[in-house]
PDB file of N, CA and C in Angstrom:
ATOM      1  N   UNK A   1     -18.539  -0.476 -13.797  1.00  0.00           N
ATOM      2  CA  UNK A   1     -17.763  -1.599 -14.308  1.00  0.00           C
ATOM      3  C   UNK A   1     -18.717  -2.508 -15.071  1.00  0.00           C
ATOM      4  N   UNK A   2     -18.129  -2.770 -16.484  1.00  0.00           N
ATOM      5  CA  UNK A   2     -19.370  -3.462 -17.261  1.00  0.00           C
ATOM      6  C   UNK A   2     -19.338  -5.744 -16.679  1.00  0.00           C
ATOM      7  N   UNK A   3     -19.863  -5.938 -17.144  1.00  0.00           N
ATOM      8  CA  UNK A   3     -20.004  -7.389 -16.642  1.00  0.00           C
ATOM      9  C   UNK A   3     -18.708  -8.311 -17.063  1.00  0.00           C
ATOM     10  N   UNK A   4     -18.339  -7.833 -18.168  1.00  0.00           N
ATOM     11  CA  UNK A   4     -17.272  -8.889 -18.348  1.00  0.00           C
ATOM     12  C   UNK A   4     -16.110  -8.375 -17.504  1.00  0.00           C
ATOM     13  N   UNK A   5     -15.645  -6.577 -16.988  1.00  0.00           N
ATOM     14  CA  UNK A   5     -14.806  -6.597 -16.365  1.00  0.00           C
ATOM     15  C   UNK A   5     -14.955  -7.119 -15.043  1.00  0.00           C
ATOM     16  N   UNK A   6     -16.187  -7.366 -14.511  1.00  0.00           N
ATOM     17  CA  UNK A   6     -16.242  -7.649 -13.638  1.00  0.00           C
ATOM     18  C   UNK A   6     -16.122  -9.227 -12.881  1.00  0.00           C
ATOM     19  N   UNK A   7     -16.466  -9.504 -14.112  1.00  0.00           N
ATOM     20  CA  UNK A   7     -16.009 -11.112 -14.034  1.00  0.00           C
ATOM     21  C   UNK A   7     -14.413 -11.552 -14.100  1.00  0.00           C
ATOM     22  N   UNK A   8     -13.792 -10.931 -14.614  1.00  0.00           N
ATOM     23  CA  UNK A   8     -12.658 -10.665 -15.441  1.00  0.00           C
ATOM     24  C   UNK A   8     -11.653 -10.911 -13.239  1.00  0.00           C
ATOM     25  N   UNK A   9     -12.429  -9.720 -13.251  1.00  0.00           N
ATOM     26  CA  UNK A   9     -11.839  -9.027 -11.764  1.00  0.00           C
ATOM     27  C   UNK A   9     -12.269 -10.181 -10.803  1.00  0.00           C
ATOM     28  N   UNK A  10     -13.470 -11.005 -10.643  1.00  0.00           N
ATOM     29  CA  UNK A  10     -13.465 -11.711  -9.904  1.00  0.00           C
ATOM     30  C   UNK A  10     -12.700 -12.949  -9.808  1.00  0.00           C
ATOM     31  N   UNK A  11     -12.452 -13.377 -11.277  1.00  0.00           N
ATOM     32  CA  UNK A  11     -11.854 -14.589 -11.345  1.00  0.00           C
ATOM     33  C   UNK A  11     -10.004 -14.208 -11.057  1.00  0.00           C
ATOM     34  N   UNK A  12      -9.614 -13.585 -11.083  1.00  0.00           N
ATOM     35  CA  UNK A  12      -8.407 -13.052 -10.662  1.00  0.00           C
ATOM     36  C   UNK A  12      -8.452 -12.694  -8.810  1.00  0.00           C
ATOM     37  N   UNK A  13      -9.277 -12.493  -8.748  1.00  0.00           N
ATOM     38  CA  UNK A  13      -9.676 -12.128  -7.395  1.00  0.00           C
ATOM     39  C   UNK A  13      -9.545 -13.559  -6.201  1.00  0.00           C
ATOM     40  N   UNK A  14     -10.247 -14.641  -7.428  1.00  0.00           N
ATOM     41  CA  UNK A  14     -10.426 -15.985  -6.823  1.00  0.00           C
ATOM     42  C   UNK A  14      -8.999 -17.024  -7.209  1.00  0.00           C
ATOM     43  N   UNK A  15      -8.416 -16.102  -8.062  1.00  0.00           N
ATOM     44  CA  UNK A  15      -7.312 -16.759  -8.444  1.00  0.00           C
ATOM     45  C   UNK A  15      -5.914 -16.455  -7.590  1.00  0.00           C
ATOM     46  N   UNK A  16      -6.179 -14.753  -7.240  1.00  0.00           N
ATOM     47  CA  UNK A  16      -5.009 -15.093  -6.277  1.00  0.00           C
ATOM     48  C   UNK A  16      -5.249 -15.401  -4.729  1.00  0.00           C
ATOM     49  N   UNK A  17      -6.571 -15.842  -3.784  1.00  0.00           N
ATOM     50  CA  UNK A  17      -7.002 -16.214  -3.208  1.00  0.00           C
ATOM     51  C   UNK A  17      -6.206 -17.744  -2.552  1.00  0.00           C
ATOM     52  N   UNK A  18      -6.617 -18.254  -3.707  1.00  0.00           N
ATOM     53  CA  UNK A  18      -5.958 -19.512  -4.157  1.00  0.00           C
ATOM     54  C   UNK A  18      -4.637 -19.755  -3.896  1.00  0.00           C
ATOM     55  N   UNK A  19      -3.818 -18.505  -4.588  1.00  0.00           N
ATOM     56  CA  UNK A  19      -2.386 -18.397  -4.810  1.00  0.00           C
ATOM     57  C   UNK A  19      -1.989 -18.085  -3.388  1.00  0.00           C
ATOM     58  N   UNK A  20      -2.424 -17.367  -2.608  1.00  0.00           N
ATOM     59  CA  UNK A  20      -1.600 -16.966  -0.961  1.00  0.00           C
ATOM     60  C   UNK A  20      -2.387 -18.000  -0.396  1.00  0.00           C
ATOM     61  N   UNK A  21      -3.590 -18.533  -0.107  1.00  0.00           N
ATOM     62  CA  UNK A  21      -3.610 -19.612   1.038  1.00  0.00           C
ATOM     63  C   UNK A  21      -2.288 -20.668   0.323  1.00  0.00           C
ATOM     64  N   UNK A  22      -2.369 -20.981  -0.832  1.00  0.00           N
ATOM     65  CA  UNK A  22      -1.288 -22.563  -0.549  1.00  0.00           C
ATOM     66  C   UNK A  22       0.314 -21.841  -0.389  1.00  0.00           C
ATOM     67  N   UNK A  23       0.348 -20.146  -0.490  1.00  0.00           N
ATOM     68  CA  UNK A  23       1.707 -19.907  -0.323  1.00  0.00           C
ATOM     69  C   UNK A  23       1.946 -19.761   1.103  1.00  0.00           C
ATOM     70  N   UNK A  24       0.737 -19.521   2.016  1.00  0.00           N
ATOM     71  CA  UNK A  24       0.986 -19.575   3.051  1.00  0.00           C
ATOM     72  C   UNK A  24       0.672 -20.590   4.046  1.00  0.00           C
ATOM     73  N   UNK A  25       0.240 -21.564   3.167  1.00  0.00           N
ATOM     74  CA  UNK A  25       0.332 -23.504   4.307  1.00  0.00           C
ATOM     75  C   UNK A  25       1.228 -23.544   3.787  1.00  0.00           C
ATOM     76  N   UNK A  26       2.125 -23.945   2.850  1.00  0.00           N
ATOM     77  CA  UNK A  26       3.790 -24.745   2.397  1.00  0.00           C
ATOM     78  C   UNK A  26       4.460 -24.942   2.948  1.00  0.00           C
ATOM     79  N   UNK A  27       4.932 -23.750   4.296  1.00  0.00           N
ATOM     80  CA  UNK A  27       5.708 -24.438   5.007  1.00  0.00           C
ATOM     81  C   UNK A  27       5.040 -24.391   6.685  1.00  0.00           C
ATOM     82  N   UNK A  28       5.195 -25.591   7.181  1.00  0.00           N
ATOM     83  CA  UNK A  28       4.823 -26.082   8.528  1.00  0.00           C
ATOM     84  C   UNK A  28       5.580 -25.739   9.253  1.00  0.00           C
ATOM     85  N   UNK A  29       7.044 -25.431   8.949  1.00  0.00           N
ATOM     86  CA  UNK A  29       7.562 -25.031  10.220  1.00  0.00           C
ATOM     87  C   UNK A  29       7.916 -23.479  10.377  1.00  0.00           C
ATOM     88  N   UNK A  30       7.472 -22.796   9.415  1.00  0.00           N
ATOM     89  CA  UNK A  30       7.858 -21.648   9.640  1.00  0.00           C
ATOM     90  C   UNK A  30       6.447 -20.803  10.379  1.00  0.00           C
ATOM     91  N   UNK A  31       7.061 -19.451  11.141  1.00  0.00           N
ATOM     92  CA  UNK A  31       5.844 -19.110  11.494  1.00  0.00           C
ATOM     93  C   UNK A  31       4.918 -18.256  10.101  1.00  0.00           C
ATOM     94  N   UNK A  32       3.832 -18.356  10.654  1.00  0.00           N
ATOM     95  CA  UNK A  32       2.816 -17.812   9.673  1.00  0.00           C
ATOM     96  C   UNK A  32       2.965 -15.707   9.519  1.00  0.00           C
ATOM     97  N   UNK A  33       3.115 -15.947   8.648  1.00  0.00           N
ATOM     98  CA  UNK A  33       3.245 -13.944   7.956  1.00  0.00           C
ATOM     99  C   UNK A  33       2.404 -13.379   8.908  1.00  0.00           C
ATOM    100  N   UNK A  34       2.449 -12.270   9.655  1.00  0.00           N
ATOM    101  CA  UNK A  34       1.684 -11.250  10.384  1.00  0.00           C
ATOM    102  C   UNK A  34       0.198 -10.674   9.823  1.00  0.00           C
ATOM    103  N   UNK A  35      -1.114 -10.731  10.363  1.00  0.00           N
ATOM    104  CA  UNK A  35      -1.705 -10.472   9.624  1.00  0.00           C
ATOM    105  C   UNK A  35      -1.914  -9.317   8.947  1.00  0.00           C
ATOM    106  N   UNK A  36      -1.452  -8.364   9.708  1.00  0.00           N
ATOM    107  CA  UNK A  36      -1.595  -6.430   8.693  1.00  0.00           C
ATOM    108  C   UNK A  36      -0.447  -7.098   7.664  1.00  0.00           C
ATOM    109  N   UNK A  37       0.737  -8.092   7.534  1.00  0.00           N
ATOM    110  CA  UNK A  37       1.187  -7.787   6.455  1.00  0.00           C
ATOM    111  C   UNK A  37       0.571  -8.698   5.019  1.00  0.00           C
ATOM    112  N   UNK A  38      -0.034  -9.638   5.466  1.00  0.00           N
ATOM    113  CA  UNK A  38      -0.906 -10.118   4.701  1.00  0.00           C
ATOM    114  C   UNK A  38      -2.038  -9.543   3.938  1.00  0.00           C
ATOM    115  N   UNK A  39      -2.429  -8.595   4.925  1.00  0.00           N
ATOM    116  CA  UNK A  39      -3.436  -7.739   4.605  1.00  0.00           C
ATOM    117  C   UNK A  39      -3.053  -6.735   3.519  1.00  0.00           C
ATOM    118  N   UNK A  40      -1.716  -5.874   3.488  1.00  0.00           N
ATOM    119  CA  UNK A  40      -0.976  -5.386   2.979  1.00  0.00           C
ATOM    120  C   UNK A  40      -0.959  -5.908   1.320  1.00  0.00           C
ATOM    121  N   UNK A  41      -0.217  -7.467   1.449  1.00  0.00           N
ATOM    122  CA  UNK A  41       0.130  -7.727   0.390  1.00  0.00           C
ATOM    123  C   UNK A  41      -1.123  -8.125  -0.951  1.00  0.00           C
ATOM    124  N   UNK A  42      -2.502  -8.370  -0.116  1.00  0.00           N
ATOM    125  CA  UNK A  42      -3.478  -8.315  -1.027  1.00  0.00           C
ATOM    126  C   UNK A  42      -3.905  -6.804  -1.313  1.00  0.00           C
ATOM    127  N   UNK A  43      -3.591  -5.661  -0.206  1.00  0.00           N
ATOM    128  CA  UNK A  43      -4.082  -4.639  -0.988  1.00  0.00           C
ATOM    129  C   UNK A  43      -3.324  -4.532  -1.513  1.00  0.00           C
ATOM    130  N   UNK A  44      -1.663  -4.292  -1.642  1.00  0.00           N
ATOM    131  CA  UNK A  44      -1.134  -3.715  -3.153  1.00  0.00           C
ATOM    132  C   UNK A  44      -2.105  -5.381  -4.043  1.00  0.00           C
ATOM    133  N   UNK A  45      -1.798  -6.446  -4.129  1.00  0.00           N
ATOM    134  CA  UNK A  45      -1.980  -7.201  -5.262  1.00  0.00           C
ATOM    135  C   UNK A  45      -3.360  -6.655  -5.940  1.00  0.00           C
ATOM    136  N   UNK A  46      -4.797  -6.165  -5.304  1.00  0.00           N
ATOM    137  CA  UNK A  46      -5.972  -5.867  -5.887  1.00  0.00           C
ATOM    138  C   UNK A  46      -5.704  -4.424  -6.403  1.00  0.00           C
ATOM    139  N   UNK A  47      -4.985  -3.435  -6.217  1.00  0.00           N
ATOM    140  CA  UNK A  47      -4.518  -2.648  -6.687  1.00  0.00           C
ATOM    141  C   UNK A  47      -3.732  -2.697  -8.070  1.00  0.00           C
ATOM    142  N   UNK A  48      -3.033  -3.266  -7.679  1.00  0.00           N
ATOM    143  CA  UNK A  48      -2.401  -4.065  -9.225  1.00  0.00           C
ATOM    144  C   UNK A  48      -3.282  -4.629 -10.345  1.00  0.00           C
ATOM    145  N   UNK A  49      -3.693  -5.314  -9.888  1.00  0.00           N
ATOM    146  CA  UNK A  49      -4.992  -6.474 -10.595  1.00  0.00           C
ATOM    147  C   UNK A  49      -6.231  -4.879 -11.284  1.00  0.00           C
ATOM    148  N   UNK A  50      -6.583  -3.883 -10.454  1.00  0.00           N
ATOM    149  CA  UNK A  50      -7.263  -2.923 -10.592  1.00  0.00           C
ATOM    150  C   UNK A  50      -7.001  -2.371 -11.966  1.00  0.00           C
ATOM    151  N   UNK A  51      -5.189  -2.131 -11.803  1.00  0.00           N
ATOM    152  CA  UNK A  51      -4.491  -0.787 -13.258  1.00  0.00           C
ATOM    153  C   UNK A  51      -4.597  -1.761 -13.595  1.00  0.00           C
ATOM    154  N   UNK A  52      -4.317  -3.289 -14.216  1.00  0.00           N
ATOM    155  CA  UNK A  52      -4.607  -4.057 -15.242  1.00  0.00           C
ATOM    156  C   UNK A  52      -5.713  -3.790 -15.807  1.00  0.00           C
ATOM    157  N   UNK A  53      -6.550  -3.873 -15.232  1.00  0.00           N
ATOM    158  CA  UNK A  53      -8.000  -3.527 -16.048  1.00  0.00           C
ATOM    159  C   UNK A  53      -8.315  -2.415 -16.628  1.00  0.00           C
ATOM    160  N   UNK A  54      -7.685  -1.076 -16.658  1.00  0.00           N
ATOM    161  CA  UNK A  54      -7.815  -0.192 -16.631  1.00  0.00           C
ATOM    162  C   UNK A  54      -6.645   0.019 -18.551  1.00  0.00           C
ATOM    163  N   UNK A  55      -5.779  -0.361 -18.141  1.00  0.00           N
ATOM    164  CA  UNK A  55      -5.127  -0.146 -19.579  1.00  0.00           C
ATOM    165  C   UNK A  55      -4.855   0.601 -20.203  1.00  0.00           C
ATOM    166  N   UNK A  56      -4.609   2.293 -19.874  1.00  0.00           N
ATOM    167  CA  UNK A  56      -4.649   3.116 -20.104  1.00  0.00           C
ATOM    168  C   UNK A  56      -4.086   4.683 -20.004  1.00  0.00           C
ATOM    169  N   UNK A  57      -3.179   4.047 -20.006  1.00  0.00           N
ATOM    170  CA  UNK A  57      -1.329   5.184 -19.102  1.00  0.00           C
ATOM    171  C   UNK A  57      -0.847   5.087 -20.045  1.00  0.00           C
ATOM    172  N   UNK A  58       0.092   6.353 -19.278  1.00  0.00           N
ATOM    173  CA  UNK A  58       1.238   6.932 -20.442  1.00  0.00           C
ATOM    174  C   UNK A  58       2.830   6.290 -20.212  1.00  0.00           C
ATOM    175  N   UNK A  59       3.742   6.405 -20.527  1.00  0.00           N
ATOM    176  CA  UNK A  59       4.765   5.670 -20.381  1.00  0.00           C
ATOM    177  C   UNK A  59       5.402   5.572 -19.113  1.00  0.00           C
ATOM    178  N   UNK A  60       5.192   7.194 -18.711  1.00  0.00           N
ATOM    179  CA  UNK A  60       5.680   7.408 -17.059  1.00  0.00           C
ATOM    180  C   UNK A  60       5.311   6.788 -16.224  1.00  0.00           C
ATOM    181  N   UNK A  61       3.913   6.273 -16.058  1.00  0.00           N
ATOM    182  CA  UNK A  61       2.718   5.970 -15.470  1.00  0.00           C
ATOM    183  C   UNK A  61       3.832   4.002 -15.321  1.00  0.00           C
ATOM    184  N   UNK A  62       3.657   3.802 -16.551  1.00  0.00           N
ATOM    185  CA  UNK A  62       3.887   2.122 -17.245  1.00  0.00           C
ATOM    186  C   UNK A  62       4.714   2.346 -16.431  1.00  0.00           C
ATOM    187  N   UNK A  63       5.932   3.097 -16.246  1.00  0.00           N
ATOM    188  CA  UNK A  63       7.103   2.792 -15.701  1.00  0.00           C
ATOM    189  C   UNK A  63       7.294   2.435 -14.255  1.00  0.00           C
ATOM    190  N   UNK A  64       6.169   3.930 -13.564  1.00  0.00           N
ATOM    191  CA  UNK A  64       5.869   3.416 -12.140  1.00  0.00           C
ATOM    192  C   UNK A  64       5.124   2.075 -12.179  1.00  0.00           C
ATOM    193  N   UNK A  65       4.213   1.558 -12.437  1.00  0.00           N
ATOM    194  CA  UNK A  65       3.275   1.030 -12.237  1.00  0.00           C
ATOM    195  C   UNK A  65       4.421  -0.742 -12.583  1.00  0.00           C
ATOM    196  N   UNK A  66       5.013  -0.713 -13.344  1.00  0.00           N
ATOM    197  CA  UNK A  66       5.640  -1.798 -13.492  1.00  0.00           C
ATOM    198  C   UNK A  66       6.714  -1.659 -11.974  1.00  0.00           C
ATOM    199  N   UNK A  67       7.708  -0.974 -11.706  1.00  0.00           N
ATOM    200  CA  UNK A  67       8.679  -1.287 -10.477  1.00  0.00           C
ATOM    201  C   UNK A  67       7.428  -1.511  -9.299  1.00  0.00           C
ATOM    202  N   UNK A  68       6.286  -1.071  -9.219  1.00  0.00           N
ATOM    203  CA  UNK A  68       5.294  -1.654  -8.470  1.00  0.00           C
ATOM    204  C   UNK A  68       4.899  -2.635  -8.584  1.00  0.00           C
ATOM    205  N   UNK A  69       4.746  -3.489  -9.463  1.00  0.00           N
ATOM    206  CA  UNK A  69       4.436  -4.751  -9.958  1.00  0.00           C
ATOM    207  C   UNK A  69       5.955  -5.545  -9.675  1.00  0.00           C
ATOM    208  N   UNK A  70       6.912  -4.994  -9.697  1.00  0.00           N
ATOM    209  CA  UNK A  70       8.118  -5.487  -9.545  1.00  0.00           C
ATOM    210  C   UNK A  70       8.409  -5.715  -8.062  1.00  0.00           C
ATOM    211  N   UNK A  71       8.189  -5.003  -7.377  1.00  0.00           N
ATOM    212  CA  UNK A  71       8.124  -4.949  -5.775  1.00  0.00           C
ATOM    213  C   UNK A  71       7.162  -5.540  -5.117  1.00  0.00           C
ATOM    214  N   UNK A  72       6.520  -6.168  -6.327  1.00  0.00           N
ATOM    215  CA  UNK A  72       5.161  -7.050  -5.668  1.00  0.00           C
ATOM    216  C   UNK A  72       5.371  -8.381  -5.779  1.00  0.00           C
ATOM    217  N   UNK A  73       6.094  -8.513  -7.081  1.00  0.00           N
ATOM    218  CA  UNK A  73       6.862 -10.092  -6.795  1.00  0.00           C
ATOM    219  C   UNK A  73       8.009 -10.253  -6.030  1.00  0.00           C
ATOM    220  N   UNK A  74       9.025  -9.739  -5.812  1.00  0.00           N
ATOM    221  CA  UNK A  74       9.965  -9.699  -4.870  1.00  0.00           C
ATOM    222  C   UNK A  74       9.217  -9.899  -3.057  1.00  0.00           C
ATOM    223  N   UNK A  75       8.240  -9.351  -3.569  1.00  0.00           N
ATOM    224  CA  UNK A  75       7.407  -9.522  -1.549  1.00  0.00           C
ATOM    225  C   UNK A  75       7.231 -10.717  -1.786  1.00  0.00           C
ATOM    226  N   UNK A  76       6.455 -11.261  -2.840  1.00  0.00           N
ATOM    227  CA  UNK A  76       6.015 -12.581  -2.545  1.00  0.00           C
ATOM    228  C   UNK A  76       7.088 -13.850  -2.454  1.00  0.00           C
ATOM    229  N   UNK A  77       7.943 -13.659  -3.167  1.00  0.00           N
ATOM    230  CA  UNK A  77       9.201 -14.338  -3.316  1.00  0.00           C
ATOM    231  C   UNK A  77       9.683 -14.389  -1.852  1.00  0.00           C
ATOM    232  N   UNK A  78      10.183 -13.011  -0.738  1.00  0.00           N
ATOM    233  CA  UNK A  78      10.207 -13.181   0.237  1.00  0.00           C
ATOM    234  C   UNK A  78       9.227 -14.029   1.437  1.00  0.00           C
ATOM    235  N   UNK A  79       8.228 -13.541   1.120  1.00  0.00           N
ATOM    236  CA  UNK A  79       7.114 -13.952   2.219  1.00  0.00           C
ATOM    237  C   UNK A  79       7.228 -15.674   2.041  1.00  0.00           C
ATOM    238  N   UNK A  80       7.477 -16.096   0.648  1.00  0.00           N
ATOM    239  CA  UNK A  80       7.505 -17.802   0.254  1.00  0.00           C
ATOM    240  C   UNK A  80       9.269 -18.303   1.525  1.00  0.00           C
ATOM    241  N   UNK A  81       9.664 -17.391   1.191  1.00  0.00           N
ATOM    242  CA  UNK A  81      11.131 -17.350   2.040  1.00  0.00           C
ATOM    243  C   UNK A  81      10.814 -17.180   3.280  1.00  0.00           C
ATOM    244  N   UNK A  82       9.947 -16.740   3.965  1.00  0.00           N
ATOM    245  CA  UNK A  82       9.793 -16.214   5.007  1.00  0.00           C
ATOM    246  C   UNK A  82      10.229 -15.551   5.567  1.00  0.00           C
ATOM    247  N   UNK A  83      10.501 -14.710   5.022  1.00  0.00           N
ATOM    248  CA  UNK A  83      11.406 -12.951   5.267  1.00  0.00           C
ATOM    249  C   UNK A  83      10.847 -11.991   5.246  1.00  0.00           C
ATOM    250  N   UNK A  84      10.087 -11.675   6.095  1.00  0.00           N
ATOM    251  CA  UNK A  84       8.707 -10.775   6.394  1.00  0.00           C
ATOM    252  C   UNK A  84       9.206  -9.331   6.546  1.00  0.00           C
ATOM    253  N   UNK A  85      10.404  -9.077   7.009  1.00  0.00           N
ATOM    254  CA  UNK A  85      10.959  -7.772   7.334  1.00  0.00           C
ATOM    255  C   UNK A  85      11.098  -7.038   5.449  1.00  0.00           C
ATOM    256  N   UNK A  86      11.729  -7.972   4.476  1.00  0.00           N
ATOM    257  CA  UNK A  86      11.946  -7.293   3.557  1.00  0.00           C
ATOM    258  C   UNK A  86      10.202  -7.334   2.521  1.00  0.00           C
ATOM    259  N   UNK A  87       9.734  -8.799   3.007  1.00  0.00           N
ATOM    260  CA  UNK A  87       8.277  -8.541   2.359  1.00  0.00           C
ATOM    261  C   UNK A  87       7.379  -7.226   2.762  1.00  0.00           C
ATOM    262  N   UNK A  88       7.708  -7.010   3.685  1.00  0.00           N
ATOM    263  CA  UNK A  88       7.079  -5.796   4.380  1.00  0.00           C
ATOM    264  C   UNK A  88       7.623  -4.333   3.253  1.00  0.00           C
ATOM    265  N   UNK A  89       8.622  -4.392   3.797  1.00  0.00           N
ATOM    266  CA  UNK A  89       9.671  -3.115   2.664  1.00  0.00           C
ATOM    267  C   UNK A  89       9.129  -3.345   1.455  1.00  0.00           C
ATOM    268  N   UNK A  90       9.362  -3.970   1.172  1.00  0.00           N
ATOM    269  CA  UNK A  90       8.800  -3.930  -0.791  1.00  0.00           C
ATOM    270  C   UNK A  90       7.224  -3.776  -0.950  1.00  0.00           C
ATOM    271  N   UNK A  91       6.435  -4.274  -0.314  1.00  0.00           N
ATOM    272  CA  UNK A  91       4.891  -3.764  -0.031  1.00  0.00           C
ATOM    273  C   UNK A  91       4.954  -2.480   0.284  1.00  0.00           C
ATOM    274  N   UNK A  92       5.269  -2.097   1.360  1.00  0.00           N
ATOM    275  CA  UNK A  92       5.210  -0.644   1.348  1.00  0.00           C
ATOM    276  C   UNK A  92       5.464   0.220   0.730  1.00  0.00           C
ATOM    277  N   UNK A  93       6.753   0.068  -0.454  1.00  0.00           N
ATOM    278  CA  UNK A  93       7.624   1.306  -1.237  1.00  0.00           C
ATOM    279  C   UNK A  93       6.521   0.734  -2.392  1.00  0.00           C
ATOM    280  N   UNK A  94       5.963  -0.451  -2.967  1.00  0.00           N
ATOM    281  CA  UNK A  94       4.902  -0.706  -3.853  1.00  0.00           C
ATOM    282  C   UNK A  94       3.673   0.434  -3.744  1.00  0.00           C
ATOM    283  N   UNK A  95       2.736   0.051  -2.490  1.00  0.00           N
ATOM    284  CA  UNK A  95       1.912   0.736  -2.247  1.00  0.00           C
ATOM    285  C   UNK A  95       2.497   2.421  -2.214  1.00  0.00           C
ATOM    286  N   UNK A  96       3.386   2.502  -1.923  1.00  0.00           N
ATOM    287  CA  UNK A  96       3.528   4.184  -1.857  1.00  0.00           C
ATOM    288  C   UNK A  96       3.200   4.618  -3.761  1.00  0.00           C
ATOM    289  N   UNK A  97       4.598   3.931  -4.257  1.00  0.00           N
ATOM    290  CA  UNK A  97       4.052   4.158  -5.508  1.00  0.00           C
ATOM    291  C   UNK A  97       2.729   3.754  -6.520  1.00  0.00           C
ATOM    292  N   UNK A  98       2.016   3.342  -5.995  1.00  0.00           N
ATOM    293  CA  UNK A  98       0.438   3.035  -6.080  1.00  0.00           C
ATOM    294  C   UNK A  98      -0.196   4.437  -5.950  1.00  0.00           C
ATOM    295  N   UNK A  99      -0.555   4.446  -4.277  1.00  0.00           N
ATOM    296  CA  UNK A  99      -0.477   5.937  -4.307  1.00  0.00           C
ATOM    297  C   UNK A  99      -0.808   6.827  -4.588  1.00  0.00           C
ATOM    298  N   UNK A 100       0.929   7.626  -5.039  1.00  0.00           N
ATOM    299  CA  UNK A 100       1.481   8.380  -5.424  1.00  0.00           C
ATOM    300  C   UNK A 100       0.951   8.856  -7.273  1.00  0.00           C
ATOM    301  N   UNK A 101       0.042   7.770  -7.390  1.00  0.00           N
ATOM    302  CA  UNK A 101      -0.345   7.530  -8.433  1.00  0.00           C
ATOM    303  C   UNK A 101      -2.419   7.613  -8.225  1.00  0.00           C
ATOM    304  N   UNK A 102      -2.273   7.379  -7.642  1.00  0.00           N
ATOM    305  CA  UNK A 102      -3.772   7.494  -7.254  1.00  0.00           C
ATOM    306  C   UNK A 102      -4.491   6.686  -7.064  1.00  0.00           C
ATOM    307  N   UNK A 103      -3.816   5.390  -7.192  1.00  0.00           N
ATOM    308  CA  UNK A 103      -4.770   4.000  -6.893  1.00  0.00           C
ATOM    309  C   UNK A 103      -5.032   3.957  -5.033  1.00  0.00           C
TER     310      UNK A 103
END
């Protein structure tokens, strides 16, 4: 990995860091997300963040790789909801098609 991707990757790295701690203080009264699914939702997100950098698929590929990206905002949307059962589901059918793909 040359230096600028790597910088590239860290600052995204530090950026969504950022983005799940304040999504997960916001609310005080709800309970806090499980940690394997937390864990979960940053590996699909660095996975994601990964084929970004990469840039270099064919349409089939774009197609998976986007309803994965699609199932990655829908988790987060949930998890902000605190609906961990379906954040869970959409992480998982994400990561499968990750995958299934070779990431």
């Amino acid at each position: 990995m040359n230096r600028s991707a790597c910088s590239r990757f860290l600052v995204l790295l530090a950026v969504f860091a950022l983005g799940v701690r304040t999504s997960f203080a916001g609310d005080a009264g709800k309970a806090p997300p499980p940690p394997e699914l937390r864990k979960l939702e940053r590996e699909v997100s660095l996975k994601l963040a990964h084929v970004r950098d990469e840039e270099s698929y064919d349409s089939s590929v774009r197609a998976q790789l986007h309803e994965a990206h699609q199932l990655d905002m829908a988790a987060e949307k949930n998890l902000a909801a605190g609906d961990y059962d379906s954040a869970r589901d959409n992480l998982v059918k994400a990561n499968a098609i990750l995958g299934r793909l070779g990431m």
